[in-house]
Protein backbone atom coordinates (compact mmCIF):
# COMPACT_ATOMS: atom_id res chain seq x y z
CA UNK A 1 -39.78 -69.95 -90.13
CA UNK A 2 -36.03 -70.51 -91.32
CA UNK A 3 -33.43 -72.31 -89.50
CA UNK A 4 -30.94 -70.16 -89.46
CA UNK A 5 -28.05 -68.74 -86.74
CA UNK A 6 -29.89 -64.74 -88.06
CA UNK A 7 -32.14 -64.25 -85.03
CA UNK A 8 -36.04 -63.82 -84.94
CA UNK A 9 -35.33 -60.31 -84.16
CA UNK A 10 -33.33 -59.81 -86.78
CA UNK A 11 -35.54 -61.13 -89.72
CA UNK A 12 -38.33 -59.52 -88.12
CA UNK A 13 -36.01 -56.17 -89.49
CA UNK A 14 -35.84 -58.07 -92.46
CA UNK A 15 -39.28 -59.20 -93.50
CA UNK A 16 -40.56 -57.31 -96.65
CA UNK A 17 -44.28 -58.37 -96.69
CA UNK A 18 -46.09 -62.27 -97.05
CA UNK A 19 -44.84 -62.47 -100.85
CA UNK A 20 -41.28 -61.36 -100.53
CA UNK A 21 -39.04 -63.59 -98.43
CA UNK A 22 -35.91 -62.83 -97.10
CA UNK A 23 -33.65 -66.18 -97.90
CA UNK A 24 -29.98 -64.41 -97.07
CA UNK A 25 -27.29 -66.05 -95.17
CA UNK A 26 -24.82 -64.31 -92.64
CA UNK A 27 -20.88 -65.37 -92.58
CA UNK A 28 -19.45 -65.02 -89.20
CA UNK A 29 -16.54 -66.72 -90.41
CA UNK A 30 -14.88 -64.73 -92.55
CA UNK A 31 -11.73 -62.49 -91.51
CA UNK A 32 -11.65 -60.41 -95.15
CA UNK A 33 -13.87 -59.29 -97.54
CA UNK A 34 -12.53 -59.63 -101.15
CA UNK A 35 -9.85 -60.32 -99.44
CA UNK A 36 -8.80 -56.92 -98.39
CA UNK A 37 -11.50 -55.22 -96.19
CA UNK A 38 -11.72 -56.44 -92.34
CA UNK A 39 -15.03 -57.38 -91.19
CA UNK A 40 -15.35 -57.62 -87.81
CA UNK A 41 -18.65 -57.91 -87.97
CA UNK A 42 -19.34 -60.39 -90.63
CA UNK A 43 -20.65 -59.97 -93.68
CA UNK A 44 -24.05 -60.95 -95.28
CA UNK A 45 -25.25 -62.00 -98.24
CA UNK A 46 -28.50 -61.18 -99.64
CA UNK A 47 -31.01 -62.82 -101.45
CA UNK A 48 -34.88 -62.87 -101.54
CA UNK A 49 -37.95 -64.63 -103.16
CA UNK A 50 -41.15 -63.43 -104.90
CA UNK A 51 -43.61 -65.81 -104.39
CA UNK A 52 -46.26 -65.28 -107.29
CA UNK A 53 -48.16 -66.89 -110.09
CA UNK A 54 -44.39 -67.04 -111.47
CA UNK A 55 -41.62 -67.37 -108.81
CA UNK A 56 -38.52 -65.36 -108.85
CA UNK A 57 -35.29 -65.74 -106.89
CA UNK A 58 -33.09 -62.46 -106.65
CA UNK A 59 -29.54 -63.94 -106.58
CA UNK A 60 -27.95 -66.24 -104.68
CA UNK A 61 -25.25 -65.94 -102.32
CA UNK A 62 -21.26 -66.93 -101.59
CA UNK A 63 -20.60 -70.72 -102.00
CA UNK A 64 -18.99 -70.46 -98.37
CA UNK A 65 -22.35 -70.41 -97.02
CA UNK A 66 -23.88 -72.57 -99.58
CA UNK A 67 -26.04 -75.25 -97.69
CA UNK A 68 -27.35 -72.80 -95.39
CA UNK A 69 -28.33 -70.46 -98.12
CA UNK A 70 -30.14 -73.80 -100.29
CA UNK A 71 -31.95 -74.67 -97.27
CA UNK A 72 -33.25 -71.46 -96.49
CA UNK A 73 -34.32 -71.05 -100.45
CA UNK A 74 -36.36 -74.30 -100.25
CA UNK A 75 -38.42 -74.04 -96.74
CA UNK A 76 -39.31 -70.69 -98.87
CA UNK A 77 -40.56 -71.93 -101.53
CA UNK A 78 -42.57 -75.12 -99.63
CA UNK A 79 -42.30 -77.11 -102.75
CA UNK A 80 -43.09 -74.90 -105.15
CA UNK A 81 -40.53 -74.48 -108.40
CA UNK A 82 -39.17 -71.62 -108.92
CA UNK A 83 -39.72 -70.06 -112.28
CA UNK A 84 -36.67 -67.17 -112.91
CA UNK A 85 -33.56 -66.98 -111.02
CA UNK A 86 -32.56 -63.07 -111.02
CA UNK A 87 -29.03 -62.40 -111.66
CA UNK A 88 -28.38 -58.44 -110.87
CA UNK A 89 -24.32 -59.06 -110.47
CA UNK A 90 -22.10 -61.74 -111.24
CA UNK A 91 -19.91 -61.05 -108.36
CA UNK A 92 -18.69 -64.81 -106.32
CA UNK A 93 -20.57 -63.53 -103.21
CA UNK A 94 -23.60 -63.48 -104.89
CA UNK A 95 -23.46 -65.45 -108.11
CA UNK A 96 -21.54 -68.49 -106.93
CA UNK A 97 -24.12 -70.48 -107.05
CA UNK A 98 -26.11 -70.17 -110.08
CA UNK A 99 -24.56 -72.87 -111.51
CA UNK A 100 -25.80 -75.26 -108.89
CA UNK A 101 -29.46 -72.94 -108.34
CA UNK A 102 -29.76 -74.02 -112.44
CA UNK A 103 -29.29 -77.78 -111.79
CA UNK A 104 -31.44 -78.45 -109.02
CA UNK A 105 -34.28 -76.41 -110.59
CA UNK A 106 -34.34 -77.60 -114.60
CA UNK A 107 -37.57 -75.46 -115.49
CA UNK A 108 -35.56 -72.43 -114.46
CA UNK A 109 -34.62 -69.52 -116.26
CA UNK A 110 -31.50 -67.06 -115.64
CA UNK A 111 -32.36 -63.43 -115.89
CA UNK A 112 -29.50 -61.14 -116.44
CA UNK A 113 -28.10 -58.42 -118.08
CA UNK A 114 -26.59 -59.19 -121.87
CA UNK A 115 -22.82 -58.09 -120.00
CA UNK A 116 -23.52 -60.55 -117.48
CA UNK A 117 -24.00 -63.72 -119.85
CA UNK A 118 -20.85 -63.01 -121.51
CA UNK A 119 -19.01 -63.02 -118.15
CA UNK A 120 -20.63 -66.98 -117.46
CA UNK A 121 -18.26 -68.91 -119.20
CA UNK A 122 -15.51 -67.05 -116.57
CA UNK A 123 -17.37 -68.57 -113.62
CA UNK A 124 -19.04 -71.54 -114.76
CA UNK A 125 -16.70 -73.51 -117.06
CA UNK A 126 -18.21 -76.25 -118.89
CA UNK A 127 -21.80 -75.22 -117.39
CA UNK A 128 -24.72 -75.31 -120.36
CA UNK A 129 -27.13 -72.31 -119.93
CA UNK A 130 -28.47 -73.16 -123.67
CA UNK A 131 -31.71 -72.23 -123.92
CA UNK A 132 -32.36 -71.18 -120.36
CA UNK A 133 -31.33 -67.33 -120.44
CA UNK A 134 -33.54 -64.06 -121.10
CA UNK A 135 -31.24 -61.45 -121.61
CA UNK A 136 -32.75 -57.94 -120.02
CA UNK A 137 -31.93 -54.25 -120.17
CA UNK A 138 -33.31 -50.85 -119.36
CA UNK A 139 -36.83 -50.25 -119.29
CA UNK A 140 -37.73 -54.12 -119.42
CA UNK A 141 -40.09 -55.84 -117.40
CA UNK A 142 -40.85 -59.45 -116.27
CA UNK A 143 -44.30 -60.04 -115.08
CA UNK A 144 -44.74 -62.16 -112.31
CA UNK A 145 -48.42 -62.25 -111.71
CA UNK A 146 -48.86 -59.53 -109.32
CA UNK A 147 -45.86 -58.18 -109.31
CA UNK A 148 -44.01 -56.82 -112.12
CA UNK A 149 -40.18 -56.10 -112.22
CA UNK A 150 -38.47 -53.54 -114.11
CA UNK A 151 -35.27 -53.56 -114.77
CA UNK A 152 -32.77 -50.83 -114.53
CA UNK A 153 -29.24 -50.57 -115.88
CA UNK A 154 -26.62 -49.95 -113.14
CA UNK A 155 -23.32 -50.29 -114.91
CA UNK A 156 -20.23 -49.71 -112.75
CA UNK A 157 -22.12 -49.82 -109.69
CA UNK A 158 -19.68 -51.73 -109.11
CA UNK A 159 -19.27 -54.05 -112.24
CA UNK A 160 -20.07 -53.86 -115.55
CA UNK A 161 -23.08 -55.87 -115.97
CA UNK A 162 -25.07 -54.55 -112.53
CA UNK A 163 -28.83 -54.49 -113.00
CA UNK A 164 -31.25 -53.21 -110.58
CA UNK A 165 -34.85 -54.06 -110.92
CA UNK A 166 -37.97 -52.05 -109.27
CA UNK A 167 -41.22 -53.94 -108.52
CA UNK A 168 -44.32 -51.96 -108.82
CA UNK A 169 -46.55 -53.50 -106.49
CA UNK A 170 -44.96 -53.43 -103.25
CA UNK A 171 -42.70 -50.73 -104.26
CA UNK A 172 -39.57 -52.53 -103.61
CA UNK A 173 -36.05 -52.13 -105.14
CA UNK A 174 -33.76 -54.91 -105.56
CA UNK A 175 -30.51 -52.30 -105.65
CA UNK A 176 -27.47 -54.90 -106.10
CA UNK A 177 -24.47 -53.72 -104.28
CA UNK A 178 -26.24 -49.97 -103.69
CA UNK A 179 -26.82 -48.78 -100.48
CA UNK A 180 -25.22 -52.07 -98.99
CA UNK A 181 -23.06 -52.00 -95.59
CA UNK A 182 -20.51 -54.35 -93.78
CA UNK A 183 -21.75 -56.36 -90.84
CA UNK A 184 -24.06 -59.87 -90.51
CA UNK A 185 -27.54 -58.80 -90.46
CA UNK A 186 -28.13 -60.95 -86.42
CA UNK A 187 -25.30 -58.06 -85.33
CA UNK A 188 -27.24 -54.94 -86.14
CA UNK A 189 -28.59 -52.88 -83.60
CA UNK A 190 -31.87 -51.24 -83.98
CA UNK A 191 -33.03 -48.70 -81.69
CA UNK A 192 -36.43 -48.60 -79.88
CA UNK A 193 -38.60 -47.31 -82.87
CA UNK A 194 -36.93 -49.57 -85.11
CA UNK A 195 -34.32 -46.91 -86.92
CA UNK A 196 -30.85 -48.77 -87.43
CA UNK A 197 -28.74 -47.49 -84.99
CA UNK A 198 -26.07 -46.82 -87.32
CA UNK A 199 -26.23 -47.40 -90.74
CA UNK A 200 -23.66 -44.78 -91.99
CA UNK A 201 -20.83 -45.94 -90.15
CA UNK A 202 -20.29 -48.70 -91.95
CA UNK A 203 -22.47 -48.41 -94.88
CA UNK A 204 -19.51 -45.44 -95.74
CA UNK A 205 -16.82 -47.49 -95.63
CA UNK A 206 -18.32 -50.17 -97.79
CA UNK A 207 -19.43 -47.38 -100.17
CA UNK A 208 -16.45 -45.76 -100.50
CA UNK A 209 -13.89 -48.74 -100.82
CA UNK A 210 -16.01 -50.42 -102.85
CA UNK A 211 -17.97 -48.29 -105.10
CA UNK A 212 -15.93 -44.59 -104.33
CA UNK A 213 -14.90 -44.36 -107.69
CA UNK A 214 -17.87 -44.84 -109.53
CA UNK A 215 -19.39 -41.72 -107.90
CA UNK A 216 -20.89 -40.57 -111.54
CA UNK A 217 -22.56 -44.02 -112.26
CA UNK A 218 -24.12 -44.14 -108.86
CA UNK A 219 -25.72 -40.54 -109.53
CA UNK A 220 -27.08 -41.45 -112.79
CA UNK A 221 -28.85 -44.58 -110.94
CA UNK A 222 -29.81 -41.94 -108.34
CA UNK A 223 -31.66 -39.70 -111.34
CA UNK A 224 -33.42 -43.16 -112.63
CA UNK A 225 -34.63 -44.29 -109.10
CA UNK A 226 -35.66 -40.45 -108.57
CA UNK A 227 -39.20 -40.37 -109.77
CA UNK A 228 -40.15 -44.36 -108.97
CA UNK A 229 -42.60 -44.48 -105.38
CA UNK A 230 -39.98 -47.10 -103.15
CA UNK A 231 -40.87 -47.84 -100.12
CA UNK A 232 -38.07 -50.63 -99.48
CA UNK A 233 -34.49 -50.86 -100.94
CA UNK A 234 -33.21 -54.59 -101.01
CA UNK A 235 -29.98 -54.38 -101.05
CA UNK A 236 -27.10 -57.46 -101.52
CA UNK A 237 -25.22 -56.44 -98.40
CA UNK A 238 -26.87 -55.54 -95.10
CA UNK A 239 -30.42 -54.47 -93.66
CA UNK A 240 -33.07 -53.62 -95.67
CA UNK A 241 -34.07 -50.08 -95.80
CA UNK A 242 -37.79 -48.67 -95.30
CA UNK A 243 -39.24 -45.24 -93.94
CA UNK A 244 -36.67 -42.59 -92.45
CA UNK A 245 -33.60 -45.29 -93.02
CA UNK A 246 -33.99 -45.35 -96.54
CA UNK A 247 -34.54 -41.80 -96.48
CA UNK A 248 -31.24 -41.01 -94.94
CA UNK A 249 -29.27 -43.79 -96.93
CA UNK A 250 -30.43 -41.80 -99.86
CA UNK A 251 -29.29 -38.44 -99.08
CA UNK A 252 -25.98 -39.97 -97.93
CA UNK A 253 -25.79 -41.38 -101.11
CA UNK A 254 -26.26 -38.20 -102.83
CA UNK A 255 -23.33 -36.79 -100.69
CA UNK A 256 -20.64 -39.25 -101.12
CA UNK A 257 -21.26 -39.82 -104.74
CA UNK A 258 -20.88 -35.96 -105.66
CA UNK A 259 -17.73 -36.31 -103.45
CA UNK A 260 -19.23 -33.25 -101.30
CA UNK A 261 -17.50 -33.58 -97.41
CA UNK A 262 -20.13 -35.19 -95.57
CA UNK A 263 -19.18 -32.93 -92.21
CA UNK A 264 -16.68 -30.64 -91.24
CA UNK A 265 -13.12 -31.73 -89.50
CA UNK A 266 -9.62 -32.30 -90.63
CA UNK A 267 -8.12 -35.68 -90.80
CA UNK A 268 -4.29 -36.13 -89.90
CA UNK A 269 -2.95 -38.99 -91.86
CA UNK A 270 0.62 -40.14 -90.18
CA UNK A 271 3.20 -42.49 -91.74
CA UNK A 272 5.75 -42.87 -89.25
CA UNK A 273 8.98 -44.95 -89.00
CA UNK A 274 10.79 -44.39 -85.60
CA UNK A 275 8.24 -42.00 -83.75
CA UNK A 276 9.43 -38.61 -84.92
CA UNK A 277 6.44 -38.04 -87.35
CA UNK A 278 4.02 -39.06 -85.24
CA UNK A 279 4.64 -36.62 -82.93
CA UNK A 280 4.30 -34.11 -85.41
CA UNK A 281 1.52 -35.42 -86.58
CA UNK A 282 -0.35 -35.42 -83.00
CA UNK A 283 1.14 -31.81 -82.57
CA UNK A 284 -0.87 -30.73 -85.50
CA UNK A 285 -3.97 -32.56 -84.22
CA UNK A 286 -3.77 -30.08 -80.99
CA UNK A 287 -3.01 -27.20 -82.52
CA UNK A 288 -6.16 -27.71 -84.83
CA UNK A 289 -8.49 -28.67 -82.01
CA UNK A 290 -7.17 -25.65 -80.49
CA UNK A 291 -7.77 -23.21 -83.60
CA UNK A 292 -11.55 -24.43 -83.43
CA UNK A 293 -11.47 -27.23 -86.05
CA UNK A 294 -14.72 -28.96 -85.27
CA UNK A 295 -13.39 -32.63 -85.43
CA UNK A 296 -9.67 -33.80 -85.71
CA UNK A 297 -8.97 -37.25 -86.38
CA UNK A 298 -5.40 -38.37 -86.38
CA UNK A 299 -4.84 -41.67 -88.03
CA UNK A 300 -1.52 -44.40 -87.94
CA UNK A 301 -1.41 -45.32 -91.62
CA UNK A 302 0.94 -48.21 -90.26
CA UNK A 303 -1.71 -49.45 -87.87
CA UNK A 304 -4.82 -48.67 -88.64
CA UNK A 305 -7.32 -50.04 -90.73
CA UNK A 306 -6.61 -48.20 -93.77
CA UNK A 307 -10.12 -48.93 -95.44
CA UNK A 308 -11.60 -46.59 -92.41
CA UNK A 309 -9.19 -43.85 -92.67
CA UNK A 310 -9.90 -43.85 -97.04
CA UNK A 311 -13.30 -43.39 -95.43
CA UNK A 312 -12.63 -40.38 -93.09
CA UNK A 313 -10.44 -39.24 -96.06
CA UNK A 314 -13.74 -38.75 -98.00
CA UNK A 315 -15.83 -38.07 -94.87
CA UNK A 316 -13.95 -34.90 -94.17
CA UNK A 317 -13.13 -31.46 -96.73
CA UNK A 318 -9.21 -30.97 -95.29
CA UNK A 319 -6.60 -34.02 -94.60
CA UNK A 320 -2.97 -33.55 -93.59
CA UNK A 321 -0.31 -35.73 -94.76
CA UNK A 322 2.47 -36.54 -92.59
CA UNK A 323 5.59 -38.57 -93.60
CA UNK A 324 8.63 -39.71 -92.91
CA UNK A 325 10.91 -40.31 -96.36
CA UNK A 326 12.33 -43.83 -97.46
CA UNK A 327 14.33 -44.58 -99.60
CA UNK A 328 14.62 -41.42 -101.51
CA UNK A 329 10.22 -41.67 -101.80
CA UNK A 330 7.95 -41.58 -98.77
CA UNK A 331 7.20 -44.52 -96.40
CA UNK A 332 5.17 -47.01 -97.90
CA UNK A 333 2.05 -46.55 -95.16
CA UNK A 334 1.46 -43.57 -97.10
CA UNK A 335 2.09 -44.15 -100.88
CA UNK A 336 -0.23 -46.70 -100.29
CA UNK A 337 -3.05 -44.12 -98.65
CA UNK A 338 -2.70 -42.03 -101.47
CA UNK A 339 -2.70 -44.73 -103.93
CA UNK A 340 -5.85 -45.83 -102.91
CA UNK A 341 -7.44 -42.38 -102.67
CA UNK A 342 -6.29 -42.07 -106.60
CA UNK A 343 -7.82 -45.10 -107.21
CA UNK A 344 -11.27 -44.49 -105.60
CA UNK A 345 -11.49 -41.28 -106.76
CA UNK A 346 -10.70 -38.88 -104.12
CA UNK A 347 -11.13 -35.01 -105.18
CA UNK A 348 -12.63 -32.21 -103.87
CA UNK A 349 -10.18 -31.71 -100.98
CA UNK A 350 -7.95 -29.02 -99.17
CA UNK A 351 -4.59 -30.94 -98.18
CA UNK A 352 -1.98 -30.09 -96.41
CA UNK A 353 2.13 -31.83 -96.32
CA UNK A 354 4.60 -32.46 -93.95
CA UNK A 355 7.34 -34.43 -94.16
CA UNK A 356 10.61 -35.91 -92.00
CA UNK A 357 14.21 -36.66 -93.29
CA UNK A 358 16.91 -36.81 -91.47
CA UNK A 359 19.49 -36.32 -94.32
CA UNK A 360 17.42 -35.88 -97.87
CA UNK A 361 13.77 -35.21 -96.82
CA UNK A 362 11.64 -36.23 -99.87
CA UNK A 363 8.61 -37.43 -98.84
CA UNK A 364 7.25 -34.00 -99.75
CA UNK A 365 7.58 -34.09 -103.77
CA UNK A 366 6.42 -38.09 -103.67
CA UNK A 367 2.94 -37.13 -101.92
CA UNK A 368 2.39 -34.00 -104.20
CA UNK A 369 3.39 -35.84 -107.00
CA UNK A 370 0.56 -38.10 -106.59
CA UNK A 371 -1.91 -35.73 -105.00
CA UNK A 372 -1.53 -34.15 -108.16
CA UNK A 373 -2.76 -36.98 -110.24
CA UNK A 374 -6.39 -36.58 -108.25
CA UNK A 375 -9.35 -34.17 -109.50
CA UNK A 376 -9.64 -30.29 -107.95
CA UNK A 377 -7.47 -31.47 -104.94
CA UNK A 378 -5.95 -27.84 -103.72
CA UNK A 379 -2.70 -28.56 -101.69
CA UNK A 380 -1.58 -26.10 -99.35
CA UNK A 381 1.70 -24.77 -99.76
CA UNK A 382 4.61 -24.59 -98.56
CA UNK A 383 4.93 -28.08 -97.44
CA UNK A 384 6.85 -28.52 -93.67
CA UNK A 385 9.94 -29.94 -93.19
CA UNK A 386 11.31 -31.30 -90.61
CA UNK A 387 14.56 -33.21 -89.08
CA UNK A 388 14.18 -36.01 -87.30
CA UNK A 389 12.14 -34.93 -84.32
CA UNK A 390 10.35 -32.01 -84.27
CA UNK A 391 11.85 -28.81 -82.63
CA UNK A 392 10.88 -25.37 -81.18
CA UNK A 393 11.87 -23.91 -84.57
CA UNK A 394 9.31 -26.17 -86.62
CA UNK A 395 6.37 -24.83 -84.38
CA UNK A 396 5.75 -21.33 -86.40
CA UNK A 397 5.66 -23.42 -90.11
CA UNK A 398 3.26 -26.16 -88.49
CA UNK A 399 0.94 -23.27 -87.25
CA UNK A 400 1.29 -21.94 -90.21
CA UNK A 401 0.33 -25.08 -91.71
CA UNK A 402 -2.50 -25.39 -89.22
CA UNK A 403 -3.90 -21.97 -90.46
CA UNK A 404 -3.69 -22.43 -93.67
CA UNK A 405 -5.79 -25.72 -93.72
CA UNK A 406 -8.53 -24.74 -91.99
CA UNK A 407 -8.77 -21.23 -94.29
């Protein structure tokens, strides 16, 4: 139906029913999202069509993958004019082109929250939307014919002015940056029945670097979607979800946003300057593994892609800090880990310290200082010190250590 570079297979994963199209667009091209957040798989961004009496198109997309996106809305709607264009979040890589969407289609309305048309003047400088917006909020609804959508506040989740909106006949929410993933919708794999093959794996880290520290505004959208019948969740980032899928996505959801461990293991978070800590560090991952820890994961904050280890942070109940010191602090690698974990909301947690100096270790007090900042985070004391390179002598602390995590 759509020329497109998303593969037949692919939509066919995507199709909702004969009245709701699927008009998103995949970017292969893009090496960060917002700038911060690898993507090796590409991104995409989400947007559908209900065709009705009344037409309404649910966002737009990024104005990197503009043409695509415009060409895709109009073989949908076969010349037919669109009648509402459905704003649920102002955010560039889906709102960018609203703007544009409003001057090609005149006899269009915008349909957003009241939060969102304050924030178009930001985007859309010298743009006139006079006349042509209808403001919604909780418990509205905008009939369509057939279908009727009812809109649902979703503030925080991740901006402000996020609306969702439920429609009643085909059961279908339109869930804005909820239960969205990483990854271009032609690379998912689906297994033979037609499950995703794995949603979580990315759909975490998304969650968590994105919307971790809203965990109390995504529950209360969790209590409102509660008692609706939904069949489908449409999200704005990655495969739609229907039947066990969506099932699963939300009782992951209910996990991460209560900041409950998702599965038992200890992380081992390293921030090493000339190898001596991350020796350490890998010395505590064996000893752990050996004490019966269930899964050990031993991460090079210098190295590796610190958006996945903030995910295995929240993923597992018990992480281990290990740091060299620097300039009378700690090694940037890991002020910046723990940073981030402040930031997103990180609590809940069993953590354990140990630190490296070779002539005034400090690393120790910098790490608890901000560990301390974060909600019911229980560190476990005495921290470890050691010189340089770890010796014979340090072995009965790090056990120590070791035990004490995993109590």
């Amino acid at each position: 139906m759509f020329n497109s570079k998303i593969t037949t297979n692919s939509l066919r994963h995507m199709e909702i029913s004969s009245r709701i199209c699927y008009i998103g667009v995949d970017d292969l091209d893009i090496d960060l999202f917002e700038s911060q957040y690898i993507v090796p798989e590409g991104v995409s961004y989400n947007s559908y069509v209900i065709l009705d009496d009344k037409i309404a198109v649910m966002d737009t997309a990024d104005s990197r993958k503009g043409e695509a996106w415009k060409q895709r809305l109009a073989e949908c709607l076969a010349g037919r004019q669109p009648d509402y264009l459905v704003c649920h979040h102002m955010e560039p890589d889906h709102a960018s082109l609203v703007g544009e969407v409003m001057t090609l289609y005149p006899g269009m309305q915008l349909v957003l929250s009241a939060a969102a048309a304050k924030m178009l003047p930001n985007f859309f400088d010298g743009v006139s939307f006079d006349g042509r917006l209808l403001i919604v909020k909780e418990g509205d609804t905008l009939s369509l014919g057939e279908h009727t959508l009812h809109f649902v506040a979703a503030p925080m989740v991740h901006w402000p002015e996020v609306i969702m909106s439920y429609e009643d006949k085909e059961r279908v929410l339109f869930s804005a940056d909820g239960f969205g993933k990483f990854g271009a919708i032609e690379k998912e794999q689906y297994n033979a029945d037609g499950t995703l093959a794995d949603w979580a794996c990315e759909a975490r880290r998304y969650y968590f670097n994105i919307c971790g520290k809203y965990g109390m505004q995504v529950q209360s959208v969790l209590k409102k979607a509660a008692p609706l019948e939904i069949d489908t969740i449409c999200p704005l980032h990655g495969p739609v979800l229907k039947g066990s899928d969506l099932a699963e996505a939300v009782r992951l959801y209910g996990i991460w946003s209560s900041y409950e461990a998702e599965n038992e293991g200890v992380l081992v978070a390293y921030a090493s300057i000339h190898g001596g800590t991350r020796a350490a560090a890998e010395h505590i991952g064996d000893m752990l593994r050996m004490m019966g820890a269930p899964k050990v994961v031993v991460s090079d904050l210098s190295r590796d892609d610190l958006a996945e280890v903030i995910e295995d942070a929240f993923r597992y109940p018990r992480l281990v800090c290990c740091a060299a010191s620097y300039d009378a602090g700690v090694f940037p690698p890991m002020y910046d880990f723990l940073h981030h974990l402040l930031i997103k909301g990180y609590q809940k947690r069993r953590v354990a310290l140990l630190e490296n100096g070779s002539w005034a270790p400090s690393a120790a007090k910098v790490m608890r200082g901000l560990l301390e900042q974060m909600k019911d985070i229980t560190i476990v004391e005495p921290a470890v010190t050691i010189r340089s390179r770890m010796k014979a002598s340090d072995v009965p602390a790090m056990k120590a250590l070791c035990e004490s995590i995993l109590q």
